[in-house]
Protein backbone atom coordinates (compact mmCIF):
# COMPACT_ATOMS: atom_id res chain seq x y z
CA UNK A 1 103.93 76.26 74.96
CA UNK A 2 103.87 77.43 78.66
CA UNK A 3 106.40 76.96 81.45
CA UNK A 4 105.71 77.13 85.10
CA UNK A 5 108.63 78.24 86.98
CA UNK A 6 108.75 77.66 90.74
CA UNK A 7 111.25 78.11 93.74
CA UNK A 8 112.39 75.30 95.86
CA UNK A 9 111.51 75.78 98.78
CA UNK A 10 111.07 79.77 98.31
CA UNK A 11 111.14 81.17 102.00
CA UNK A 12 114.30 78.86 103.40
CA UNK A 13 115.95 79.34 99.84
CA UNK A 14 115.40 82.87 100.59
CA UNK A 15 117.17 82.88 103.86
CA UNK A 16 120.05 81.35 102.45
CA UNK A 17 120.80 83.82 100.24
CA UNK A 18 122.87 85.68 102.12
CA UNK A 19 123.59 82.58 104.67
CA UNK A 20 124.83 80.15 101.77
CA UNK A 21 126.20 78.21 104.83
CA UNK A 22 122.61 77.16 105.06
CA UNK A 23 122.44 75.76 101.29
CA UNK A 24 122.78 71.84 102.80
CA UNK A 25 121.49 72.23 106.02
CA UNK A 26 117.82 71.84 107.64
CA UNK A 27 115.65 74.93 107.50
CA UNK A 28 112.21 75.99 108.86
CA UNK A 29 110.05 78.95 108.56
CA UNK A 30 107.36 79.51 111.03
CA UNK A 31 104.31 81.31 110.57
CA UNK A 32 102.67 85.18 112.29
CA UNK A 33 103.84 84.82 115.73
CA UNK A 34 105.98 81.58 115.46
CA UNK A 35 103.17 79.61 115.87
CA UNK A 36 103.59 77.05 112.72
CA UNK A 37 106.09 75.61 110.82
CA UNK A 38 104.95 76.83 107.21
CA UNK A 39 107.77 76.06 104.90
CA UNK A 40 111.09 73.68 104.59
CA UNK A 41 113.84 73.38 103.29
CA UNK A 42 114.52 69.74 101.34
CA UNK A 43 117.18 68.82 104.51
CA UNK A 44 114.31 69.28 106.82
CA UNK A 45 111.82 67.37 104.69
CA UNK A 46 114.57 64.50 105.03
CA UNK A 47 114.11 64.69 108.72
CA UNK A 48 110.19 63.85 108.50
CA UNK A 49 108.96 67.44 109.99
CA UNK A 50 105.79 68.15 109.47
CA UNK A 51 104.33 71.15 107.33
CA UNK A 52 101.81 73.05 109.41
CA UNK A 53 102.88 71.87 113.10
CA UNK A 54 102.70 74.19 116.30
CA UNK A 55 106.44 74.75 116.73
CA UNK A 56 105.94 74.50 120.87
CA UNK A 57 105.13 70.94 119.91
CA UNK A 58 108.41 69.67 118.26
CA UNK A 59 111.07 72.04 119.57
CA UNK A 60 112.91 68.90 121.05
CA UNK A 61 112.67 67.50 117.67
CA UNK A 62 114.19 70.88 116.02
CA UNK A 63 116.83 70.82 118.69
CA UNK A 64 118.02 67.52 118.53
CA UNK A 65 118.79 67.52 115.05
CA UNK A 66 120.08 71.00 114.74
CA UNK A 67 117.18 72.42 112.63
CA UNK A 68 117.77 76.60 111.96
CA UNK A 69 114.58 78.05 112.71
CA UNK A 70 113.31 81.40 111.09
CA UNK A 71 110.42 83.99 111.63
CA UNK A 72 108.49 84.75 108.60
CA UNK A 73 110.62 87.83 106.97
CA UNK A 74 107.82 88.91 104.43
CA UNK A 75 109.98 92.20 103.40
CA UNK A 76 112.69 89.39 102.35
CA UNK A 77 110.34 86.98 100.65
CA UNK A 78 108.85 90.21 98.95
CA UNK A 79 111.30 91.59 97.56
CA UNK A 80 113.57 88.28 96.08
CA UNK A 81 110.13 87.44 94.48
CA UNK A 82 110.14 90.93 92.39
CA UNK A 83 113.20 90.31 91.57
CA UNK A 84 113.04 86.86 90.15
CA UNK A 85 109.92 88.04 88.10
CA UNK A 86 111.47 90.63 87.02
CA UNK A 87 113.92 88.14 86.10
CA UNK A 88 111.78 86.14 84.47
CA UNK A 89 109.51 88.44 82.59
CA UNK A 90 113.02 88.62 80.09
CA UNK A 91 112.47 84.91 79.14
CA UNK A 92 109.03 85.24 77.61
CA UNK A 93 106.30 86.86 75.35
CA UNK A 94 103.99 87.31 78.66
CA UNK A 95 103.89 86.05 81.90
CA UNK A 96 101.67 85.93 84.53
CA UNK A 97 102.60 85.83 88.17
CA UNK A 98 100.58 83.17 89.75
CA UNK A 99 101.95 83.53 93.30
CA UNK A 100 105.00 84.86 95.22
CA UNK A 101 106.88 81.84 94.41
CA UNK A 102 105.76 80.63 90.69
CA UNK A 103 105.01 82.43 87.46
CA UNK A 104 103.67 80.72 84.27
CA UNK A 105 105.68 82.43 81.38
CA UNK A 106 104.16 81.99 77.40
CA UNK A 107 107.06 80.63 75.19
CA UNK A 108 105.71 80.37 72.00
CA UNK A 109 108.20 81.02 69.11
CA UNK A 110 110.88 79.11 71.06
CA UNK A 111 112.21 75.84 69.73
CA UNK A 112 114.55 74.28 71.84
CA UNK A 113 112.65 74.09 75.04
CA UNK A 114 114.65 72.06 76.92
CA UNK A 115 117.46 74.70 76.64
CA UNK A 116 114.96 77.46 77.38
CA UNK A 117 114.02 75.92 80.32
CA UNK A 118 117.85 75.61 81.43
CA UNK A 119 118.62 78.97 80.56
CA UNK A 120 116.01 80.06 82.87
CA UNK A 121 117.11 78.24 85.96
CA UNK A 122 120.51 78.69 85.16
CA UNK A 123 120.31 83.05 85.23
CA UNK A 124 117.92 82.77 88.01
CA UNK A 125 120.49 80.70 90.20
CA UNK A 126 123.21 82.76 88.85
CA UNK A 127 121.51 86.31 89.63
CA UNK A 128 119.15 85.71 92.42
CA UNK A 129 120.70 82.35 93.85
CA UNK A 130 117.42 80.98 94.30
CA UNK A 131 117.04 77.43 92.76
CA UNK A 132 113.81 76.53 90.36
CA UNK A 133 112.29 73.89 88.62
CA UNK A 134 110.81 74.61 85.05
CA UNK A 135 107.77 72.32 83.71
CA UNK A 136 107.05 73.23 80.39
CA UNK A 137 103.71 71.76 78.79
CA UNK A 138 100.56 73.28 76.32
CA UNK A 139 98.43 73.92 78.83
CA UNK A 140 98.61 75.48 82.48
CA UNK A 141 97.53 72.26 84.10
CA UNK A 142 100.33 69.99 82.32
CA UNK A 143 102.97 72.55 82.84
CA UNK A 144 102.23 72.14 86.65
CA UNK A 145 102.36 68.65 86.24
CA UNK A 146 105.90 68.63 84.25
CA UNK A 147 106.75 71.13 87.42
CA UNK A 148 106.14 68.39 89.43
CA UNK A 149 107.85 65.99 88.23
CA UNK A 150 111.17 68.30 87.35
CA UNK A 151 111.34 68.39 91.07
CA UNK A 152 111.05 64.98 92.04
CA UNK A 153 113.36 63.46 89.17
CA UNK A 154 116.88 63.83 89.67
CA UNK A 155 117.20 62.45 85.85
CA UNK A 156 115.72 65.60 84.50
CA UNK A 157 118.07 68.27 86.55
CA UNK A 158 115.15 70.71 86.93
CA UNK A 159 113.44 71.09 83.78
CA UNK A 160 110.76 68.80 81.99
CA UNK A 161 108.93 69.08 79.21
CA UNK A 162 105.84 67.62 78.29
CA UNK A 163 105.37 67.61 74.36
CA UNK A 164 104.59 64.05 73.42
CA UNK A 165 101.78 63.41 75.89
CA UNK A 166 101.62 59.51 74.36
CA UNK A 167 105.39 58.73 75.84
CA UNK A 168 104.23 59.84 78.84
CA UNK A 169 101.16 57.46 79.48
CA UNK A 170 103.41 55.55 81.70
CA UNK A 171 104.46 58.00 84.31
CA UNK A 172 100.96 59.78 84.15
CA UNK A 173 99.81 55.95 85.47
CA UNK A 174 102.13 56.10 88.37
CA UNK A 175 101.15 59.64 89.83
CA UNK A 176 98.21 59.71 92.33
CA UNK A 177 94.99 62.26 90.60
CA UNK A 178 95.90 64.37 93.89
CA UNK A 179 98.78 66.30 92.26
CA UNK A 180 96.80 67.63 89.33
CA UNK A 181 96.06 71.17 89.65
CA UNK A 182 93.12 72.17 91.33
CA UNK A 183 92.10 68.21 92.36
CA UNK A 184 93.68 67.79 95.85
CA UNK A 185 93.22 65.21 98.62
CA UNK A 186 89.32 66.30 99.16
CA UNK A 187 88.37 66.17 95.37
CA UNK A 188 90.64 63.08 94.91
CA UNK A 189 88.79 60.86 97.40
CA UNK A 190 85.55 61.39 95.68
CA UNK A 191 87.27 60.00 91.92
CA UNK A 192 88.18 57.45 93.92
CA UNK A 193 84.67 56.30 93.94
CA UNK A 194 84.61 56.07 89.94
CA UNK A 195 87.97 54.25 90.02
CA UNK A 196 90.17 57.36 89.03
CA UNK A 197 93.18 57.21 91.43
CA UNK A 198 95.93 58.47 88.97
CA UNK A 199 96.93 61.18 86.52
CA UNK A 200 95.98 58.62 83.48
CA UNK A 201 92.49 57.84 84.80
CA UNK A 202 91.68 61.10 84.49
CA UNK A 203 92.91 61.99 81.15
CA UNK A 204 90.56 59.20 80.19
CA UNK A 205 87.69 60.56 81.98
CA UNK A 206 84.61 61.71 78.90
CA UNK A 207 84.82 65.45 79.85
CA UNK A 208 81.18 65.61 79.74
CA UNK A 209 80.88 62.34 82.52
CA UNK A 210 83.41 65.04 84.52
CA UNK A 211 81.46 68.37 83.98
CA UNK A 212 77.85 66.38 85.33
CA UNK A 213 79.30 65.12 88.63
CA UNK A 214 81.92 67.80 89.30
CA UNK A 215 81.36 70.68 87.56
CA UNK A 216 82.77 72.92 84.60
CA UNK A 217 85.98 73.91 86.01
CA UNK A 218 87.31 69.75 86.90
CA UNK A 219 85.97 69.01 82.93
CA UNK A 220 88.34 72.03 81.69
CA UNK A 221 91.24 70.40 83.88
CA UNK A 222 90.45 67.21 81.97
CA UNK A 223 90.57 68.95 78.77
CA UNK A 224 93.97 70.71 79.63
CA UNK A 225 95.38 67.20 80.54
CA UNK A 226 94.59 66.12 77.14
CA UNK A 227 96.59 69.11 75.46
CA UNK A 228 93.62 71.43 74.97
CA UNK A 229 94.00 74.64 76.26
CA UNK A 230 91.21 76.40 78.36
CA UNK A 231 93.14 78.28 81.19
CA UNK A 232 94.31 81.42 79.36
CA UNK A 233 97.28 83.64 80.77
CA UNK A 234 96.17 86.35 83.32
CA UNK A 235 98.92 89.20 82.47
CA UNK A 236 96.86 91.50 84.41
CA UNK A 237 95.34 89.54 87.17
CA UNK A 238 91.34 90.94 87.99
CA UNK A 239 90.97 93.13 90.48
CA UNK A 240 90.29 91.41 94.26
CA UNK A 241 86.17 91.36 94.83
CA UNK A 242 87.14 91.64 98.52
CA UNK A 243 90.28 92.68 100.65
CA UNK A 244 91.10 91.55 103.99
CA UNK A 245 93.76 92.01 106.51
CA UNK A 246 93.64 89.98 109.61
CA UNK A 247 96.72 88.48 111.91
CA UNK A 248 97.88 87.79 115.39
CA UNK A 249 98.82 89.14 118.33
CA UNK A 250 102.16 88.88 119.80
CA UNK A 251 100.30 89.25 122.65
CA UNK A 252 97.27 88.76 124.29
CA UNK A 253 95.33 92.33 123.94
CA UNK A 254 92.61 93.05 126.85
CA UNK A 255 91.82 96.53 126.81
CA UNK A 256 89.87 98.28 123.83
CA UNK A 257 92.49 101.03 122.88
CA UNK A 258 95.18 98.62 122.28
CA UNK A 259 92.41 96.48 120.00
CA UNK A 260 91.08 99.75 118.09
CA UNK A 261 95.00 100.48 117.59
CA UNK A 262 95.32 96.58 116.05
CA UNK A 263 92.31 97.35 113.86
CA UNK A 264 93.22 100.66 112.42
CA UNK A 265 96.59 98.86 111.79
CA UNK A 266 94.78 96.26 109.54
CA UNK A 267 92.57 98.86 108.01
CA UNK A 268 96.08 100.75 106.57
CA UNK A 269 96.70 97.74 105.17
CA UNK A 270 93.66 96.87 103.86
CA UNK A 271 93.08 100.14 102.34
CA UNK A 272 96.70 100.05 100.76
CA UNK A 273 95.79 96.97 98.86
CA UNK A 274 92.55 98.83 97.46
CA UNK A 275 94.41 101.76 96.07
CA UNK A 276 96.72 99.50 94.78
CA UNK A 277 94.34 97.92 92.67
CA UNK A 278 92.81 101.65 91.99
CA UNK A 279 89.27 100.47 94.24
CA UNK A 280 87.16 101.99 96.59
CA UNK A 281 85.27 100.35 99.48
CA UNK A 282 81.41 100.83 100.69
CA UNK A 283 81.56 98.74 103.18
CA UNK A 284 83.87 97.82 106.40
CA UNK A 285 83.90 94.44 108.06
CA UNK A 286 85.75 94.22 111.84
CA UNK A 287 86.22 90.59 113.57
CA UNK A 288 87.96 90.06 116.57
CA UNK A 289 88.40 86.76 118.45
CA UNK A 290 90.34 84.88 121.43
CA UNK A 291 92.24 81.81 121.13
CA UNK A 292 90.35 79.00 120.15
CA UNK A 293 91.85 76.97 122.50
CA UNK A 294 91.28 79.53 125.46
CA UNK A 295 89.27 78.01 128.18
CA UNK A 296 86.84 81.67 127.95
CA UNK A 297 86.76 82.26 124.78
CA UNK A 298 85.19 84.66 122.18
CA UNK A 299 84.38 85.69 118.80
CA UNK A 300 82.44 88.28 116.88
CA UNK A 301 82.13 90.28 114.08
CA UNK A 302 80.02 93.02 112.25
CA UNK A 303 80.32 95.48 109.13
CA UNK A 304 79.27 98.96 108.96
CA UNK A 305 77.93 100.64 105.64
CA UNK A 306 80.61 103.59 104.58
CA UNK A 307 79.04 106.83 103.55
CA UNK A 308 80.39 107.13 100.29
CA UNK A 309 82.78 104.43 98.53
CA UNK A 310 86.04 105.31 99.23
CA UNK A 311 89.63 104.62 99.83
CA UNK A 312 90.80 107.37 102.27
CA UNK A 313 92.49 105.54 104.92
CA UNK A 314 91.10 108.19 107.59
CA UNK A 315 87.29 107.17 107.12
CA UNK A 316 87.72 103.42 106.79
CA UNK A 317 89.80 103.93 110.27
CA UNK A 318 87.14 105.90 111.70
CA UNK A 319 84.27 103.50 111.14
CA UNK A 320 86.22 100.21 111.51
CA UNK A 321 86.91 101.56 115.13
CA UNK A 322 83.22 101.74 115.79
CA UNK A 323 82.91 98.56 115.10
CA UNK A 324 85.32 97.78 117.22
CA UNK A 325 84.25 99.02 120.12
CA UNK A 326 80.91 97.71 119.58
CA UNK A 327 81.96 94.17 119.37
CA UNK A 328 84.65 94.99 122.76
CA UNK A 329 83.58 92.71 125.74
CA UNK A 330 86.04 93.39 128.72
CA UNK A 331 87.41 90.56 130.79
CA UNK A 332 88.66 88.57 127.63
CA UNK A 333 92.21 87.60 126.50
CA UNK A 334 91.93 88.55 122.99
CA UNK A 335 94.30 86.78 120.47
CA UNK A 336 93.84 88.43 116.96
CA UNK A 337 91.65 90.84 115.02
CA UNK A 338 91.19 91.18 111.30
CA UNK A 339 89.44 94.29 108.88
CA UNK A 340 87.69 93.59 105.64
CA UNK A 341 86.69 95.88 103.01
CA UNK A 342 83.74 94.89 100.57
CA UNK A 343 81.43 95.69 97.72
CA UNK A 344 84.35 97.28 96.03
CA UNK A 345 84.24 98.94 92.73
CA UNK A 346 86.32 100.86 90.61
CA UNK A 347 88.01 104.50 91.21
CA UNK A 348 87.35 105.89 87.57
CA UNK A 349 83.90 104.97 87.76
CA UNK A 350 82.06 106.36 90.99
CA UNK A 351 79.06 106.57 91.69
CA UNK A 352 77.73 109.82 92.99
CA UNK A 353 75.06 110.56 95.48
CA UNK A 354 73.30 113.92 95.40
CA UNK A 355 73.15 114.68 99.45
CA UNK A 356 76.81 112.94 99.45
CA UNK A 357 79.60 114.53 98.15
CA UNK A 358 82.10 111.30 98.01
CA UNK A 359 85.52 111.84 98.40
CA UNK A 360 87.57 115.07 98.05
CA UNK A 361 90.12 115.20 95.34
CA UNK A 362 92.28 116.28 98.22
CA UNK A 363 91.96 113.29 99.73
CA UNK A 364 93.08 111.10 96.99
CA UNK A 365 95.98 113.30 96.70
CA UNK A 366 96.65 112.81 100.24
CA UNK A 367 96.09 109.09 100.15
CA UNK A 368 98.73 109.36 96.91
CA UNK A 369 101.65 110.96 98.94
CA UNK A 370 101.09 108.57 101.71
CA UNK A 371 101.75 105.97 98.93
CA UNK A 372 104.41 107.64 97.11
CA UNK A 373 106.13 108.20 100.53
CA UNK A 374 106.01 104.85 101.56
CA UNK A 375 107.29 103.41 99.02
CA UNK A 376 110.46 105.45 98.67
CA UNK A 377 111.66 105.93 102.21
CA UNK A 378 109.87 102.15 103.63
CA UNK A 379 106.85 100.63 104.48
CA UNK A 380 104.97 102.48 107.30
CA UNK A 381 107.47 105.56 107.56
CA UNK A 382 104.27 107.76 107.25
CA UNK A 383 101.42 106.66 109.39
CA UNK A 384 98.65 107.16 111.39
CA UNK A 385 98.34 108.14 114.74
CA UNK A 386 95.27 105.67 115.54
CA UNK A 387 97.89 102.81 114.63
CA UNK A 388 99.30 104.00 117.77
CA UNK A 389 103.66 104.38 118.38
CA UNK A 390 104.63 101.39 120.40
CA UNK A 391 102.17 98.75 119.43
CA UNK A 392 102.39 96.25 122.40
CA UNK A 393 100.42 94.05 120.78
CA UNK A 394 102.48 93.91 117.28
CA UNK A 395 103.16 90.54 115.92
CA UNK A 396 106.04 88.22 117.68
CA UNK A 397 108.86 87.22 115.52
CA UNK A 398 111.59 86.05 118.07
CA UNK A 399 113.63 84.12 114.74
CA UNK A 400 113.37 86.86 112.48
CA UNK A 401 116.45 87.47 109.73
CA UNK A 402 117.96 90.82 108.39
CA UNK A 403 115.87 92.33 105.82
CA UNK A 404 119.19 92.49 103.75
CA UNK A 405 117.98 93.94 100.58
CA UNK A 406 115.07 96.35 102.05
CA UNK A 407 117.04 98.62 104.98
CA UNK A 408 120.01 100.02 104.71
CA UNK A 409 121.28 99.05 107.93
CA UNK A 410 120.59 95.44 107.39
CA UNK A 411 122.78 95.19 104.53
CA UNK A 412 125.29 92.54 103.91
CA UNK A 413 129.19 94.07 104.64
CA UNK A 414 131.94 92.16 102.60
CA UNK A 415 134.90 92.18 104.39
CA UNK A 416 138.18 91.59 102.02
């Protein structure tokens, strides 16, 4: 059997940690730059906010009811979620972490799965304070599904287990095909047009009927629905086929050394992912853009070839700022820029070119104590110059919380 574990609400459970006067009361988090509200907390949900709304557009709302609002504190989020999985990982035979907020754990050999499932929420509340629900099913696509409903039944307190797929006919007849993994609202509206508008109508569905209009991957859902298992565990997720870093100004960026800064900031990044995941890049993609709603606005992007795959921040910097400046126009108000690195492939297994070297040993030794070093005394205590010192145009996060558990002088004092 496999459960899916996810946090309530992860981000404003996370900012309550360490605020538990916040536990009943209506939280939002808003998106890079405050722009959008991104996640809620169940009191807020109450209050009808919308997910995915400018926040300029109901701060009257927010005010008039009292809502706290928060900055998106991705150190926080970060570093609760390694915790919990860490957490977690005790519970299980494997696990595999499907996002920062869930993880689908394998507990086969287990018998009394209801208690399992208790036992997990229980030590996760107890040691992390962050509340969970558990689904627990045979497949990855049921165990969502028993997720689902573990959150929106008060009877089951949490945890719900799917075993006897017959007794549970009923409910499956009651739940709209849009909450079944992988279906949404877009998929959902073309079912509609064979007649299958819940959960049940598509466990009935002849897999083959499924895998000739939709394709393989909707067939295998219907297959998991109906107990067989075709999703397997990813312990060790595959390695990204492309890496991108992109975000937001805090503000509006006009001249071309404050943009080249932006994109050499998004190339560290970038290129930190791809060691990470022990790759190296022959290719660099820039894009930089205005607001969409500016009156003047503008867009463009372009990729240079790299000499040599390669993961040394200092070359995919180099290049990337080419770009850069050849997609600059002057006279525009430019909102956000974004680096992507592609046709990856992996470190242990370059490929050489006879009039080009590739990278130095040195400089993956280099690229290795910028990592080490980074790690040990904080993210981006060793950079770059071309990142630049000030950053003008760094992202805007007005609501932001305490990193409490990643800098020293952010944490919590008890005061007896």
């Amino acid at each position: 059997m496999l459960a899916l574990v996810d946090c309530n609400a992860c981000f404003a459970s996370c900012e309550s940690i360490f605020r538990p006067e916040l536990r009943d009361q209506a939280v939002v988090i808003a998106s890079n730059n405050d722009g959008c509200i991104v996640a809620r907390s169940p009191k807020a949900k109450a209050l009808d906010i919308p997910d995915l709304i400018p926040l300029f557009k109901i701060r009257n709302v927010l005010e008039q009811h009292q809502v706290h609002i928060f900055s998106s504190n991705y150190e926080l989020y970060g570093d609760i979620s390694s915790r919990i999985m860490s957490l977690l990982s005790r519970f299980c035979v494997d696990m595999e972490v499907y996002s920062i907020d869930e993880a689908f754990l394998d507990l086969s050999g287990f018998e009394n799965l209801v208690r399992r499932g208790h036992d997990i929420k229980k030590a996760v509340w107890k040691q992390q304070r962050m509340p969970v629900c558990v689904g627990i099913a045979q497949t990855k696509t049921l165990a969502k599904l028993a997720n689902h409903l573990a959150k929106k039944s008060n009877k089951l307190q949490g945890v719900c287990v799917l075993d006897d797929l017959a007794m549970w006919e009923p409910v499956f007849k009651k739940i709209s095909v849009s909450k079944v993994w992988g279906v949404g609202s877009r998929l959902s509206k073309h079912l509609a047009l064979l007649d299958v508008l819940t959960v049940q109508d598509l466990r009935t569905q002849p897999p083959k009927r499924i895998r000739k209009e939709f394709g393989v991957t909707l067939e295998r859902t219907v297959r998991e629905l109906n107990g067989e298992r075709c999703f397997d565990l990813e312990t060790q997720p595959p390695p990204k086929k492309e890496i991108f870093s992109s975000r937001s100004f805090g503000k509006k960026v006009t001249c071309v050394e404050e943009l080249k800064q932006s994109v050499a900031a998004h190339a560290v990044r970038a290129t930190e992912k791809l060691r990470k995941q022990k790759s190296l890049a022959k290719r660099v993609y820039v894009m930089i853009q205005t607001s969409r709603f500016h009156e003047h606005r503008y867009n463009n992007s372009a990729s240079l070839v790299l000499p040599y795959p390669t993961n040394d921040t200092r070359i995919i910097i180099r290049f990337a700022q080419q770009v850069c400046e050849h997609l600059f126009k002057s006279g525009y108000l430019y909102a956000k820029a974004g680096v992507g690195l592609f046709d990856l492939s992996n470190v242990h297994y370059k490929q050489h070119d006879f009039f080009e070297p590739g990278q130095s040993d040195q400089a993956f030794k280099l690229m290795s104590l910028i990592d080490t070093a980074n790690r040990r005394y904080g993210k981006g205590k060793m950079f770059l110059a071309a990142q630049g010192t000030q950053q003008k145009w760094a992202m805007a996060r007005s609501f932001k919380s305490p990193s409490y558990t990643t800098r020293f002088s952010d944490l919590p004092i008890i005061k007896i």
